[in-house]
C-alpha atoms as a PDB file:
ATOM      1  CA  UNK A   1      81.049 104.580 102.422  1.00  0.00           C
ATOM      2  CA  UNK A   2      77.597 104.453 102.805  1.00  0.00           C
ATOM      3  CA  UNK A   3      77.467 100.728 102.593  1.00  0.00           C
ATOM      4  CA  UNK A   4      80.182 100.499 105.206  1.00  0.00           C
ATOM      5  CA  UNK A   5      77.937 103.099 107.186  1.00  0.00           C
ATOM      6  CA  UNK A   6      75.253 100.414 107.091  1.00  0.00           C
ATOM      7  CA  UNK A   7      76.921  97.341 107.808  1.00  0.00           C
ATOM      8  CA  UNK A   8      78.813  98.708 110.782  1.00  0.00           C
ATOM      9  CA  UNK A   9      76.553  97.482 113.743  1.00  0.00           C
ATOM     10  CA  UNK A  10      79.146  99.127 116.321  1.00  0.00           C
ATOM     11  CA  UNK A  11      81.670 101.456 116.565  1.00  0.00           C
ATOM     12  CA  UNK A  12      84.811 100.777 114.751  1.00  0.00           C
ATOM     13  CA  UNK A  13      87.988 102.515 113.401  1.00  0.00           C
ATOM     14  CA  UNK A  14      87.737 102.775 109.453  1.00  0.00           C
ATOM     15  CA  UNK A  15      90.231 103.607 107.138  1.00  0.00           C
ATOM     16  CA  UNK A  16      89.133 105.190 104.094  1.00  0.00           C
ATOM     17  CA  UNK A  17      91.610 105.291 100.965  1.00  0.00           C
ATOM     18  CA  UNK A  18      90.753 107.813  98.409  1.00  0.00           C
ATOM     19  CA  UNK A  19      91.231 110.620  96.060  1.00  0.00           C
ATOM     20  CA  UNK A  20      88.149 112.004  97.201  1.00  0.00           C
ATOM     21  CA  UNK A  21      87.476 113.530  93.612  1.00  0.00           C
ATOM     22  CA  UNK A  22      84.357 111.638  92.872  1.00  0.00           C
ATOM     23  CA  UNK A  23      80.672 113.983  93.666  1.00  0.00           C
ATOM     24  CA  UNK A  24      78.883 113.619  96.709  1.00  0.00           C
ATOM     25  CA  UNK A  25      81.258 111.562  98.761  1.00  0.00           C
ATOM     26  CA  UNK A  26      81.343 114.534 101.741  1.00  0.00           C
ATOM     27  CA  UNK A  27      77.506 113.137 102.957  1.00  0.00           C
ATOM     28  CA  UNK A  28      78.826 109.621 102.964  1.00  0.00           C
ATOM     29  CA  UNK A  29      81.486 110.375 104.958  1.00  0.00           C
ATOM     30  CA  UNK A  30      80.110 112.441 107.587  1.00  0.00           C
ATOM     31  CA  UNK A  31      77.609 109.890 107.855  1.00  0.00           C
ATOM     32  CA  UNK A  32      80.002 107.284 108.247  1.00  0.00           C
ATOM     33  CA  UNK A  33      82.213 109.616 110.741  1.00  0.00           C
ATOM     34  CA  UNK A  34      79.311 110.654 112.616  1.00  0.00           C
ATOM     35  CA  UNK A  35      78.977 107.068 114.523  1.00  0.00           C
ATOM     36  CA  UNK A  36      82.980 105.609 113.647  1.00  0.00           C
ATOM     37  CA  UNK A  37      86.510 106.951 114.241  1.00  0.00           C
ATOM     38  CA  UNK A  38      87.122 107.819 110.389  1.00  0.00           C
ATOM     39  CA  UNK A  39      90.667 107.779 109.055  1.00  0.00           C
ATOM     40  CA  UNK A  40      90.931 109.686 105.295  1.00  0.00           C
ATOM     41  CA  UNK A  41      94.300 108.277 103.525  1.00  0.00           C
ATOM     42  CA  UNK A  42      94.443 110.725 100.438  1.00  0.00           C
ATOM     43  CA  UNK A  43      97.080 109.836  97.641  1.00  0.00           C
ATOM     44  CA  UNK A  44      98.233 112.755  95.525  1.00  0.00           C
ATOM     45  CA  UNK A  45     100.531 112.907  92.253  1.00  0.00           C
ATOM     46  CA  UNK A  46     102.482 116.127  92.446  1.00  0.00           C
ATOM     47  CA  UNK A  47     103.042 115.843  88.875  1.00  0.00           C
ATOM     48  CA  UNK A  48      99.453 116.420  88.236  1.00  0.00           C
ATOM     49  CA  UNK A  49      99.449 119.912  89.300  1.00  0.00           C
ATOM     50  CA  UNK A  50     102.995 120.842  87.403  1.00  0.00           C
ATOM     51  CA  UNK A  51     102.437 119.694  84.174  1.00  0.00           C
ATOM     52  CA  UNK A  52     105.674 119.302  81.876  1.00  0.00           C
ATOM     53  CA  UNK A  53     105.968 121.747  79.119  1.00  0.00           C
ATOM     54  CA  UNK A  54     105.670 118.631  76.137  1.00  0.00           C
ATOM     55  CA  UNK A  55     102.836 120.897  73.987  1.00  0.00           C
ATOM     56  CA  UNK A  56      99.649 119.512  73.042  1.00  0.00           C
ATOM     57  CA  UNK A  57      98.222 116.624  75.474  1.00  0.00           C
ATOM     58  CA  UNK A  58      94.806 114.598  75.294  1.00  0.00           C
ATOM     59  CA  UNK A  59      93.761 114.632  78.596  1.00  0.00           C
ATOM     60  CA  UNK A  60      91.108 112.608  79.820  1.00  0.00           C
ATOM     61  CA  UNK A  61      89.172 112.666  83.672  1.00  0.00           C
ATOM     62  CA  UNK A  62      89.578 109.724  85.251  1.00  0.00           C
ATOM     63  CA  UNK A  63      85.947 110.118  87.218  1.00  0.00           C
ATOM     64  CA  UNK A  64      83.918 111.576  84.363  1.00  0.00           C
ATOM     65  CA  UNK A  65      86.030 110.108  80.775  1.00  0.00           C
ATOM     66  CA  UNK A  66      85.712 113.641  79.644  1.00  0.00           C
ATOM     67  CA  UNK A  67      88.462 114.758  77.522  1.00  0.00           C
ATOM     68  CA  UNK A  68      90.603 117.541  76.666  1.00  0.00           C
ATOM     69  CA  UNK A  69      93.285 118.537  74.356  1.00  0.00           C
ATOM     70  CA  UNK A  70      95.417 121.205  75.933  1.00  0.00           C
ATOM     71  CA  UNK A  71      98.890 123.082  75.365  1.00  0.00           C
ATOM     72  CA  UNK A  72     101.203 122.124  78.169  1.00  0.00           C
ATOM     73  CA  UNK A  73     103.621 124.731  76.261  1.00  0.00           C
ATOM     74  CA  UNK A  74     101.798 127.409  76.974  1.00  0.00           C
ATOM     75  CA  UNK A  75     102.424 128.970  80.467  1.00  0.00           C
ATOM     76  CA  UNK A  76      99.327 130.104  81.310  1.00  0.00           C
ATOM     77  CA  UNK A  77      97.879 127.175  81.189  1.00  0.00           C
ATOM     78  CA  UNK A  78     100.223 125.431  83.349  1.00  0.00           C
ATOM     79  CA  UNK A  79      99.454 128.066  86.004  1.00  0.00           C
ATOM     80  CA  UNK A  80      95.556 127.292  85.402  1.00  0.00           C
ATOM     81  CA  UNK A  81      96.088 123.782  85.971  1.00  0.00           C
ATOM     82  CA  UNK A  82      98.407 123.991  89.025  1.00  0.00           C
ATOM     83  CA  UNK A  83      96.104 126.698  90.919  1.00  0.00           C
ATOM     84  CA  UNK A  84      92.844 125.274  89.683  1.00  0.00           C
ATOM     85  CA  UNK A  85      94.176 121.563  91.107  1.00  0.00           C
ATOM     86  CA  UNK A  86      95.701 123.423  94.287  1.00  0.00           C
ATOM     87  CA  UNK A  87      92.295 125.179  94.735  1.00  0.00           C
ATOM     88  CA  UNK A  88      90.361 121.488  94.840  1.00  0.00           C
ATOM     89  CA  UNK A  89      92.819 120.402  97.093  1.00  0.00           C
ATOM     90  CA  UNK A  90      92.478 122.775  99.681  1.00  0.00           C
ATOM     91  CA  UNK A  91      88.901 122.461  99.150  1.00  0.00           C
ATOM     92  CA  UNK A  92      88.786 118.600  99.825  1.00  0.00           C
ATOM     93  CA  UNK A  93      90.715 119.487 103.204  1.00  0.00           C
ATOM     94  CA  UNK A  94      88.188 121.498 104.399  1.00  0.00           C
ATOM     95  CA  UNK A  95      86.018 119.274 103.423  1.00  0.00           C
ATOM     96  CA  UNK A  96      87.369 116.426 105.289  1.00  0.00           C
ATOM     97  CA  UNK A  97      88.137 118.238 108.359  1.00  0.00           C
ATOM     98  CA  UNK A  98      83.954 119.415 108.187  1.00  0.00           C
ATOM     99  CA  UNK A  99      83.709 116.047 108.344  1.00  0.00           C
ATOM    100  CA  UNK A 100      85.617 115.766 111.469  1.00  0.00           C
ATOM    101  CA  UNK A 101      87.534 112.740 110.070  1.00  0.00           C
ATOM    102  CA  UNK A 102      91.635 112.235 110.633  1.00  0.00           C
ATOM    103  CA  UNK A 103      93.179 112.857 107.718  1.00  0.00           C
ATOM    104  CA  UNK A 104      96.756 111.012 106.448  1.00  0.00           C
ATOM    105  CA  UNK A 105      98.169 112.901 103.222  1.00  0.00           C
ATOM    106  CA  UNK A 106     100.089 111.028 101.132  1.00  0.00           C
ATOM    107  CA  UNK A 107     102.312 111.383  97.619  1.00  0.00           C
ATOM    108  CA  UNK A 108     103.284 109.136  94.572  1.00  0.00           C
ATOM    109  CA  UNK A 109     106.676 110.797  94.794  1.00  0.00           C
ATOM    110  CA  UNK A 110     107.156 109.250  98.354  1.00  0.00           C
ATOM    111  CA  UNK A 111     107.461 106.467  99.725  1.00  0.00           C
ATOM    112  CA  UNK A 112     104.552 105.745 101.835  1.00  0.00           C
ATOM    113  CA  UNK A 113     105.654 103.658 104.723  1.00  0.00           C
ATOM    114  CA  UNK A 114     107.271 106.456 107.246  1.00  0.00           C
ATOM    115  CA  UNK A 115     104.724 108.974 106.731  1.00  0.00           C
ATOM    116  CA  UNK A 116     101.793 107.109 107.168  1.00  0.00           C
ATOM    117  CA  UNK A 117     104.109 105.080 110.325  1.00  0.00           C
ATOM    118  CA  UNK A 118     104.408 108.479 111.831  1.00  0.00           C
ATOM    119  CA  UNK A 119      99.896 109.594 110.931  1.00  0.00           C
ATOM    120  CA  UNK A 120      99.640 106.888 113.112  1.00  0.00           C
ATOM    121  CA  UNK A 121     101.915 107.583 115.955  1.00  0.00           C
ATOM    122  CA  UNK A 122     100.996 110.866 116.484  1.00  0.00           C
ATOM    123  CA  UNK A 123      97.259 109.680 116.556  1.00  0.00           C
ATOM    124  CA  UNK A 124      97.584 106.959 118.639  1.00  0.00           C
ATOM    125  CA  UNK A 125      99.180 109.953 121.092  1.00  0.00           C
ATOM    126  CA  UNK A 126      96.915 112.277 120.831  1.00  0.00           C
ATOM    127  CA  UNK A 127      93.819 109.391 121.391  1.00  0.00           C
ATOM    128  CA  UNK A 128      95.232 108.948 124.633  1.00  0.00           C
ATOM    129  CA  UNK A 129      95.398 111.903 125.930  1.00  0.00           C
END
């Protein structure tokens, strides 16, 4: 983002495609925001905040390769998981709307083509208003 922030010698519409759970991307983006109509296309797995009940799992982070071995069996910790993943979601919103970017949220467990159809729509409305 802050390459793109660079480069860009005029205004333009960009369309960033993340998960947003890397560090320090909400200075990048405001950055980039701040002189470009921003789009943020998030991509979330529901099934990464309800975790089957299958027992012990290695886990490993995607951004960091820390791992973790932990009992999906165990209810508790499912509820851990699910609110401590719902918590950094509703944290990356508010990030993302701080950042006074559009925002497009979309799931692995549906098809992406109408909702992200419709994102559009309604922005291209509410632009020309």
């Amino acid at each position: 983002m802050r390459y793109a922030a660079k480069l860009l010698r005029h205004h333009a519409i960009v369309v960033v495609l993340s998960d947003f759970r890397a560090d320090g991307w909400e200075d990048a983006l405001a950055q980039l925001a701040a002189a470009n109509d921003v789009v943020a296309i998030t991509i979330d797995d529901p099934r990464e905040l309800n975790l089957p009940d299958t027992g012990w799992v290695d886990m490993e982070d995607a951004e960091t390769g820390q791992r973790v071995l932990i009992d999906t069996s165990h209810a508790p910790t499912r509820t851990r998981v699910r609110v401590a993943g719902e918590r950094q979601l509703q944290e990356r919103g508010r990030k993302l709307l701080q950042a006074g970017v559009d925002r497009v949220a979309l799931q692995t467990s549906v098809p992406y083509a109408v909702p992200l159809r419709r994102a559009f729509a309604e922005r291209a409305k509410r632009l020309k208003r």
